[in-house]
N, C-alpha and C. Protein backbone atom coordinates (compact mmCIF):
# COMPACT_ATOMS: atom_id res chain seq x y z
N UNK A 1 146.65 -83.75 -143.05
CA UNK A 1 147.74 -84.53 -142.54
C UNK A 1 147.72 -85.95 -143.10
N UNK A 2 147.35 -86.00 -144.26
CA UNK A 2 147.32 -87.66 -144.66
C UNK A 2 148.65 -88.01 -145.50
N UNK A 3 149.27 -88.70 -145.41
CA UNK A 3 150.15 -89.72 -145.65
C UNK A 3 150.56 -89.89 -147.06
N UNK A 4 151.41 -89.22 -147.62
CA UNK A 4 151.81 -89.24 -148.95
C UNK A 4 152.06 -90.98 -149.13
N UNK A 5 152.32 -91.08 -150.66
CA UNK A 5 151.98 -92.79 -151.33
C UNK A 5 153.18 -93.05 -150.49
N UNK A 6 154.51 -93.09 -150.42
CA UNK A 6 155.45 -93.94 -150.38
C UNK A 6 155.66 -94.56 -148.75
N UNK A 7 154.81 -93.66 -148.03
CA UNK A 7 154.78 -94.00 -146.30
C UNK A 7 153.73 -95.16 -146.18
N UNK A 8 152.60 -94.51 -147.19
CA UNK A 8 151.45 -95.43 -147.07
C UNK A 8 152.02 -97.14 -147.62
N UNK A 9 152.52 -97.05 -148.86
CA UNK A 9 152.84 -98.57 -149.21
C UNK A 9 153.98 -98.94 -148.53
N UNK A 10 154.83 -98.31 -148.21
CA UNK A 10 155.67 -98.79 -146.84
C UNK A 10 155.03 -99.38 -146.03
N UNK A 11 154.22 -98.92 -145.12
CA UNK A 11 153.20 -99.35 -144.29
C UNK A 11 152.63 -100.53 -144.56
N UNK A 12 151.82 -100.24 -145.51
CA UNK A 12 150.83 -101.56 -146.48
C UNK A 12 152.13 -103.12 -146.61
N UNK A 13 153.05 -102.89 -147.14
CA UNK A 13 154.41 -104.04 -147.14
C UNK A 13 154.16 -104.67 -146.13
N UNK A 14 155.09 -103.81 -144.86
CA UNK A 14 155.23 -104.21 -144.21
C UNK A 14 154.31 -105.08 -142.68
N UNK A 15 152.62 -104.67 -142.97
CA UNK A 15 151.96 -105.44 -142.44
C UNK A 15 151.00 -106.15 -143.06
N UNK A 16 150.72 -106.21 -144.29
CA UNK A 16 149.72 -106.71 -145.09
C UNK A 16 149.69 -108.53 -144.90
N UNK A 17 148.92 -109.19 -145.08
CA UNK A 17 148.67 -110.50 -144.84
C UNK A 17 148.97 -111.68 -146.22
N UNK A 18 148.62 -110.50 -146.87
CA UNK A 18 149.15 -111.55 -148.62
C UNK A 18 149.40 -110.59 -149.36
N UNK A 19 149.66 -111.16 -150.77
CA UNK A 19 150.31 -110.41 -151.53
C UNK A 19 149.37 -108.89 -152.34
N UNK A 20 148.06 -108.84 -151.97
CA UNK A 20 147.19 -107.99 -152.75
C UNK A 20 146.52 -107.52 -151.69
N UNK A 21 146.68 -107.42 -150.27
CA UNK A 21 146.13 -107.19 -148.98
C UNK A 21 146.64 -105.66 -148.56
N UNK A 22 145.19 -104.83 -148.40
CA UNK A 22 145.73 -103.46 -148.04
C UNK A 22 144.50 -102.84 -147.26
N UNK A 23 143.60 -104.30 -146.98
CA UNK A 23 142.43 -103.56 -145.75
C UNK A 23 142.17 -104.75 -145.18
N UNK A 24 143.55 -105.50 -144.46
CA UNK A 24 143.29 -106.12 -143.30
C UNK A 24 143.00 -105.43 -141.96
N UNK A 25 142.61 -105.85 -140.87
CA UNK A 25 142.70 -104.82 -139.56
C UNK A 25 144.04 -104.43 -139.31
N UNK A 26 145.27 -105.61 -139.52
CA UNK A 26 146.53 -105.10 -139.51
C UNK A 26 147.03 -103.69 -139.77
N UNK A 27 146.27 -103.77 -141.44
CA UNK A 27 147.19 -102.96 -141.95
C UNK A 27 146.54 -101.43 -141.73
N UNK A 28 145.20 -101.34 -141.72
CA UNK A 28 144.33 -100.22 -141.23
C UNK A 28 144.93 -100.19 -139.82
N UNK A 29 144.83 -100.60 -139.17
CA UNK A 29 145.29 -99.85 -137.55
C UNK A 29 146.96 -99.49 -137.75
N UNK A 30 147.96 -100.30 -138.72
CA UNK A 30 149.14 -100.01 -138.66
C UNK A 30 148.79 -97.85 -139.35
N UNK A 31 148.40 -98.06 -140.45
CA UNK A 31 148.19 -96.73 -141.29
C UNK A 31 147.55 -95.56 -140.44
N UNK A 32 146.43 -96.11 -139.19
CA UNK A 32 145.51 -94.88 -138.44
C UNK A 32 146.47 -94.87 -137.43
N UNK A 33 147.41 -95.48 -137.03
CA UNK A 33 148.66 -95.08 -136.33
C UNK A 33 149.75 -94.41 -136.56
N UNK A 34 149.80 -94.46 -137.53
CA UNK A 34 150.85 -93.36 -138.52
C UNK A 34 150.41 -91.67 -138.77
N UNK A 35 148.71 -92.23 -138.89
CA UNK A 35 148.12 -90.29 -139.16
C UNK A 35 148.03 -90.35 -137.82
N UNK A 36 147.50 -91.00 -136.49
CA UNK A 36 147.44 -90.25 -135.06
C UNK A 36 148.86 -89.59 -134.77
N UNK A 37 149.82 -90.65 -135.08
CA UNK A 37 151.29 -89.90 -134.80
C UNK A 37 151.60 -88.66 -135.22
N UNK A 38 150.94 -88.19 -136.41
CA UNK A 38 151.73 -87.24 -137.33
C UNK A 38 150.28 -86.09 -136.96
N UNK A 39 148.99 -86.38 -136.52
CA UNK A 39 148.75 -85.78 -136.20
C UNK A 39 148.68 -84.97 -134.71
N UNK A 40 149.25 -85.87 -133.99
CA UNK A 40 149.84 -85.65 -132.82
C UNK A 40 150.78 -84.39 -132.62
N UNK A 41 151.95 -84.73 -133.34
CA UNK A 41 152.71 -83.88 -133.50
C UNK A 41 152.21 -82.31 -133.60
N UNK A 42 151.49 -82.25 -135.13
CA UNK A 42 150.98 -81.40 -135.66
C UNK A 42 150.13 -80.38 -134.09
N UNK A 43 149.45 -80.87 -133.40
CA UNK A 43 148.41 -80.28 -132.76
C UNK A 43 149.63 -80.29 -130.99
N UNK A 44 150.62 -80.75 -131.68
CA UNK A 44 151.87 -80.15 -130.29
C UNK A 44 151.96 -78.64 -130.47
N UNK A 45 152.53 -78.40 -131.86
CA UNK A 45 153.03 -77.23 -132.55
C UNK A 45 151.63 -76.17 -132.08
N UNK A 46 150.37 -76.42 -132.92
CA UNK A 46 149.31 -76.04 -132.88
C UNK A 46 148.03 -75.98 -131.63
N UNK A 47 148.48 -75.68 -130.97
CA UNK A 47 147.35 -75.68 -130.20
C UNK A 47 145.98 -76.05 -130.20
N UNK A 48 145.73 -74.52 -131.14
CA UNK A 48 144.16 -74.30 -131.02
C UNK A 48 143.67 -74.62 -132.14
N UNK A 49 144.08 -75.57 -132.68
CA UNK A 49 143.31 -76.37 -134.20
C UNK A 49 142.84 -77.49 -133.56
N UNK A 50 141.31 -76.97 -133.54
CA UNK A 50 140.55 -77.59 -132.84
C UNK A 50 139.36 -78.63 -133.72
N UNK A 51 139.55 -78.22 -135.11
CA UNK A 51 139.27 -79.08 -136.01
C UNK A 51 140.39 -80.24 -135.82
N UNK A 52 141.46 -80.05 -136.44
CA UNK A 52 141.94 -81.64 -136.15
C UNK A 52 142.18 -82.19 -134.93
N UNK A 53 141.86 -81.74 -133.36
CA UNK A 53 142.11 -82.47 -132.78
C UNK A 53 140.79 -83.93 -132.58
N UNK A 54 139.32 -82.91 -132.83
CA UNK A 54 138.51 -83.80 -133.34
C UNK A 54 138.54 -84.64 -134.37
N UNK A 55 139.34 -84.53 -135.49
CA UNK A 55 139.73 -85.69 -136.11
C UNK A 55 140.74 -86.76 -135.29
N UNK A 56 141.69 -86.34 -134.60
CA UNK A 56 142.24 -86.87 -133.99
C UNK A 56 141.42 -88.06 -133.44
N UNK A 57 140.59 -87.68 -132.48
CA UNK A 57 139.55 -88.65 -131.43
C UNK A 57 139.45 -89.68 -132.56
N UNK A 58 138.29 -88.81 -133.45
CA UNK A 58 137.86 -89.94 -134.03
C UNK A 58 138.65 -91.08 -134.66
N UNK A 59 140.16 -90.85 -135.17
CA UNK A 59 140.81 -91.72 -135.55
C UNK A 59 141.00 -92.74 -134.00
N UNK A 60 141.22 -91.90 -133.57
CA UNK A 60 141.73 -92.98 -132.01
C UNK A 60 140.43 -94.10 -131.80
N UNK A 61 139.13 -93.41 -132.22
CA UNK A 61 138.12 -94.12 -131.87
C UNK A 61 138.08 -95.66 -132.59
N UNK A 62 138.39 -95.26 -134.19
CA UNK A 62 138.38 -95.93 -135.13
C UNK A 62 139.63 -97.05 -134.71
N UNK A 63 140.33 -96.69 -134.49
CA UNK A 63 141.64 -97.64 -134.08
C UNK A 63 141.21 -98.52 -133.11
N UNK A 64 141.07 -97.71 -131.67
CA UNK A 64 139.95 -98.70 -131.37
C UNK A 64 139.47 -99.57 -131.23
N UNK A 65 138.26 -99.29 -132.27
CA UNK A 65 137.57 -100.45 -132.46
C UNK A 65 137.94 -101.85 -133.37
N UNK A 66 138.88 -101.60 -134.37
CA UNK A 66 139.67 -101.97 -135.08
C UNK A 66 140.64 -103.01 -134.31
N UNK A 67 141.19 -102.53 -133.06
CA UNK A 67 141.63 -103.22 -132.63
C UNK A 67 140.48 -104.56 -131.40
N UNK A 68 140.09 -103.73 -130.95
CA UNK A 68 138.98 -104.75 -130.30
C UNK A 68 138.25 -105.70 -131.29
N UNK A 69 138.06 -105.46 -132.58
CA UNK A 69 137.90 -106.46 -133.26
C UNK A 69 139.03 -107.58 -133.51
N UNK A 70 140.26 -106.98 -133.79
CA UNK A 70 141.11 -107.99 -133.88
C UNK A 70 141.40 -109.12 -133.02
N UNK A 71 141.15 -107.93 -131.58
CA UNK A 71 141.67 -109.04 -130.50
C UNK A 71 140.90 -110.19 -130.30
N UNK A 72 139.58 -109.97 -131.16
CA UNK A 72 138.36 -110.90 -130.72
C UNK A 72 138.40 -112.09 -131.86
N UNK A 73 139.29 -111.78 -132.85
CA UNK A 73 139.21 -112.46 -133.66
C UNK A 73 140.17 -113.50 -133.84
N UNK A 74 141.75 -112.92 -133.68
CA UNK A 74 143.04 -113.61 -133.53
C UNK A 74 144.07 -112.81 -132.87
N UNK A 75 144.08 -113.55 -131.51
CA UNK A 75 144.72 -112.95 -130.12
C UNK A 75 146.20 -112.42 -130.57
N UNK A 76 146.43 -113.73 -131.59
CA UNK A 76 148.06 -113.29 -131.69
C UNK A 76 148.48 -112.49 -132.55
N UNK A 77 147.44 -112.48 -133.00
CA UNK A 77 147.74 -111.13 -134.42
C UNK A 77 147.91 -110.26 -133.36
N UNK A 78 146.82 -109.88 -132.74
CA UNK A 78 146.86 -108.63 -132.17
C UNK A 78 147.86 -108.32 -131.31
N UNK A 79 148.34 -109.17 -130.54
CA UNK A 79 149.57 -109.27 -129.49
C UNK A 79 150.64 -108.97 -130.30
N UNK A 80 151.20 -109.30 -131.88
CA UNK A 80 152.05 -108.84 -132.44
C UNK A 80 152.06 -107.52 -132.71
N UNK A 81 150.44 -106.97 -133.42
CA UNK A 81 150.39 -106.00 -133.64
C UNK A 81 150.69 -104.79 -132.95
N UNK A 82 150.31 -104.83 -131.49
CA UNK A 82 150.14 -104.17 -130.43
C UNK A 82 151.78 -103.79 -130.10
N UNK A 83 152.59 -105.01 -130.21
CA UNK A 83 153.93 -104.74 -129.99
C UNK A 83 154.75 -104.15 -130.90
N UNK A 84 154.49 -104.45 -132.38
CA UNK A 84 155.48 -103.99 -133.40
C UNK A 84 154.95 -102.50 -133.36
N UNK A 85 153.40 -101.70 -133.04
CA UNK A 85 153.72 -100.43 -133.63
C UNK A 85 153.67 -99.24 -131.61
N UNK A 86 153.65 -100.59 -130.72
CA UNK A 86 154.27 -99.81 -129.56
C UNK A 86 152.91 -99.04 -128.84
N UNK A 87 152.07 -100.21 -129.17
CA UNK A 87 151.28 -99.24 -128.31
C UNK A 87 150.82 -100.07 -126.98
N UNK A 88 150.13 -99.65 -125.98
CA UNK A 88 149.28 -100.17 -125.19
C UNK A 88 147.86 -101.35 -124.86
N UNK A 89 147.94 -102.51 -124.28
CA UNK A 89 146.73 -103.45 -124.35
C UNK A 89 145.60 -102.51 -123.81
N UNK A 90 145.05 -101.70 -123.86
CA UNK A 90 143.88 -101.23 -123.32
C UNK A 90 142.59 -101.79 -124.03
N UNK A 91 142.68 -102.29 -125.13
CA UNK A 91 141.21 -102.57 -125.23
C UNK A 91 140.72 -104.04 -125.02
């Protein structure tokens, strides 16, 4: 379920921090939000693919932490972040 190029640099554009930036926390939690979505879906359809739902976790895990780093780092990044891709303050 990974992310053909043109979703991925879509992605990368639209949250990246400068002009050559493609592993800020931004843009990694924007991208592991895009495969949880799509793998979401996927394991609606699918039930008992029980391999990716364990990938699943672990992306969620990774996000995460990703984000608890951010928040610790620059509140408002993360407060934007949190809002533009719609998710929840839980961490």
């Amino acid at each position: 379920m990974a992310l053909d190029s043109a979703q991925k640099s879509e992605i990368i554009a639209k949250f990246k921090r400068g002009e050559s930036d493609t592993g800020s926390p931004e843009v990694q939690v924007a991208l592991l939000t895009e495969r949880v979505r799509t793998l979401t879906e996927h394991l609606k359809i699918n039930k008992q693919d029980h391999s990716s739902r364990l990938g699943l976790l672990k992306l969620v895990g990774q996000r995460k932490r990703l984000l608890r780093y951010l928040k610790k780092r620059d509140i408002n990044a993360y407060a934007t972040l949190i809002h533009s891709l719609n998710l929840r303050d839980r961490v």
